[in-house]
C-alpha atoms as a PDB file:
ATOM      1  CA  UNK A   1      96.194 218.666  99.130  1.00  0.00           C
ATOM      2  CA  UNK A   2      95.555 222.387  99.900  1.00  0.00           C
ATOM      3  CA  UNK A   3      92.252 224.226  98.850  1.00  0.00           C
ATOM      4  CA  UNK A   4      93.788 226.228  96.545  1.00  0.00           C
ATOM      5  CA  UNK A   5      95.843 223.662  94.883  1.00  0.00           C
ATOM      6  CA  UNK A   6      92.159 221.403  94.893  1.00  0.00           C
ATOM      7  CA  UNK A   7      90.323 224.593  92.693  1.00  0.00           C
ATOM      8  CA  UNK A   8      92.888 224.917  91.059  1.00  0.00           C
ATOM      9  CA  UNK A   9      92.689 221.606  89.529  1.00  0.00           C
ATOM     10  CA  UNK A  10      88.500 221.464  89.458  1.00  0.00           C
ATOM     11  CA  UNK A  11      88.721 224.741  86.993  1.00  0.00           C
ATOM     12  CA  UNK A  12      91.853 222.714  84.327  1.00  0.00           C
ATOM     13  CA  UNK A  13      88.986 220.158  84.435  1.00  0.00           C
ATOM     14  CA  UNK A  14      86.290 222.412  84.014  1.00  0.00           C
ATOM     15  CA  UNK A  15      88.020 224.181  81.168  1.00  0.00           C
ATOM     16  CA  UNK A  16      88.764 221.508  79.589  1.00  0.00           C
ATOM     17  CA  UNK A  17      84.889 220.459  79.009  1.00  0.00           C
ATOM     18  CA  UNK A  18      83.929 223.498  77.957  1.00  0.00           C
ATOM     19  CA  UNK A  19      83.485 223.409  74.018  1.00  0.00           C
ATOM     20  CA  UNK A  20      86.195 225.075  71.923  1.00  0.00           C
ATOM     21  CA  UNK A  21      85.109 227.775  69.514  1.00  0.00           C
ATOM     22  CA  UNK A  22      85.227 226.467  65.291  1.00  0.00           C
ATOM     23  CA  UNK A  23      88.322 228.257  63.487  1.00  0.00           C
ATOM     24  CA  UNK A  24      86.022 230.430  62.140  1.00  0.00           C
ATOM     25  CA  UNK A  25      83.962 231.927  65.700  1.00  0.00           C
ATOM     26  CA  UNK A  26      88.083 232.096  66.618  1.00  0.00           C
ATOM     27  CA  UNK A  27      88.831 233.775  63.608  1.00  0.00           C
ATOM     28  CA  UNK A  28      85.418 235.955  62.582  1.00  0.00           C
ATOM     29  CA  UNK A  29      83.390 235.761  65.741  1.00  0.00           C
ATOM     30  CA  UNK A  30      81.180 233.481  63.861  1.00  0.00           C
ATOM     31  CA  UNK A  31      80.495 231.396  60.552  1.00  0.00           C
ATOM     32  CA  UNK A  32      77.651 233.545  59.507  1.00  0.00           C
ATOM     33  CA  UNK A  33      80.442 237.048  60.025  1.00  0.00           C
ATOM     34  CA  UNK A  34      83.118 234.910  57.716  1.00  0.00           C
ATOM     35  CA  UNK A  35      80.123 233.713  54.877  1.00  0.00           C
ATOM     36  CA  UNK A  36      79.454 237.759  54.916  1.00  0.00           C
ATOM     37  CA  UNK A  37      82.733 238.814  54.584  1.00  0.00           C
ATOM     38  CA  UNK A  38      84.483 236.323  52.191  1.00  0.00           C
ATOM     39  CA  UNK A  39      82.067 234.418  50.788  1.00  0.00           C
ATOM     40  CA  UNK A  40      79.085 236.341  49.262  1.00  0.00           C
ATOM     41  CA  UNK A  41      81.617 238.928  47.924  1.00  0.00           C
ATOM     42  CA  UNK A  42      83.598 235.853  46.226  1.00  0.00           C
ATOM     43  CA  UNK A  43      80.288 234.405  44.693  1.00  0.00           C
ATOM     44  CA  UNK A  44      79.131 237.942  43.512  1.00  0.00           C
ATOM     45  CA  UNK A  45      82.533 238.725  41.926  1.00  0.00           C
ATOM     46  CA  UNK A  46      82.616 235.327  40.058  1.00  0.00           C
ATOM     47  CA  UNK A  47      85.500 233.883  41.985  1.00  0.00           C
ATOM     48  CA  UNK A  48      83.433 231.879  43.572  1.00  0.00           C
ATOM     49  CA  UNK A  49      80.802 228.892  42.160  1.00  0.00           C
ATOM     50  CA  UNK A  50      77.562 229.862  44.296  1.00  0.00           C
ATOM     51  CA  UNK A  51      76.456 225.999  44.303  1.00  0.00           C
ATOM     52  CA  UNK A  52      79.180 224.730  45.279  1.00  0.00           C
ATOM     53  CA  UNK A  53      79.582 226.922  47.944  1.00  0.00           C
ATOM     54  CA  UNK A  54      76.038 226.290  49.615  1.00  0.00           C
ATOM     55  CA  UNK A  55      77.314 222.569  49.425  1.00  0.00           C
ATOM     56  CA  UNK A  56      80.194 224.200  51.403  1.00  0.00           C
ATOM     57  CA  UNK A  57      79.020 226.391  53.953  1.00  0.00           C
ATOM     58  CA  UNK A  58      76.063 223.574  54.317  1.00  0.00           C
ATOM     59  CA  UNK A  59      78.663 220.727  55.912  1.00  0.00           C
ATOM     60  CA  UNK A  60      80.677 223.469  57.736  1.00  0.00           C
ATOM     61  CA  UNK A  61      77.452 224.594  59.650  1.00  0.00           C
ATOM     62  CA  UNK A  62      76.425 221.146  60.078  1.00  0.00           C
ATOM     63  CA  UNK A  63      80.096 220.531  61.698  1.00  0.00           C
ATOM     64  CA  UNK A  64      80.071 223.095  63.743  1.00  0.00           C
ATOM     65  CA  UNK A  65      76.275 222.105  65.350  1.00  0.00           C
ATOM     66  CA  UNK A  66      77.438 218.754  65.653  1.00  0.00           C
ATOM     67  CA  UNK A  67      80.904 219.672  67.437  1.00  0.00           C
ATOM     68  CA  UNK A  68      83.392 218.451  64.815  1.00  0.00           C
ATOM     69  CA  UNK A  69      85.427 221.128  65.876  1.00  0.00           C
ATOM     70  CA  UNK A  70      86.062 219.826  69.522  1.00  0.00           C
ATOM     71  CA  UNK A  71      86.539 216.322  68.365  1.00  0.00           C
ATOM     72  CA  UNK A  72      89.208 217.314  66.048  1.00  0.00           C
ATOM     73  CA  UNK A  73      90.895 219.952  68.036  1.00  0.00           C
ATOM     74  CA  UNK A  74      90.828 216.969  70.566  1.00  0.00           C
ATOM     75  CA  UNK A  75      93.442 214.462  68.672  1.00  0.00           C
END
């Protein structure tokens, strides 16, 4: 096996144990950018039930520190 074709193979490997970003770091840059941006204008406008969505954004930030997003993209 060459050199090249050896770090070649070391950085798939690395890559692949690096965490993947949430959909919504992919998407906004970060969950805090996407509860800015659609959320708090959907609660102040009514569309939106404000408890319910602290349940919400609650579990997603709890996924997202526990790495539900890598296990899932994962499958």
């Amino acid at each position: 096996m060459s050199l090249r074709a050896l770090q070649r193979r070391v950085k798939r490997i690395e890559d692949a144990r690096k965490p993947r970003p949430s959909p919504f770091t992919a998407w906004f840059g970060s969950l805090d950018v996407w509860v800015e941006m659609e959320i708090l204008p959907g609660v102040e406008s009514g569309a939106l039930d404000p408890d319910d969505m602290i349940l919400i954004v609650a579990v997603l930030r709890a996924w997202e520190a526990s790495g539900a997003w890598d296990v899932a993209q994962s499958r």
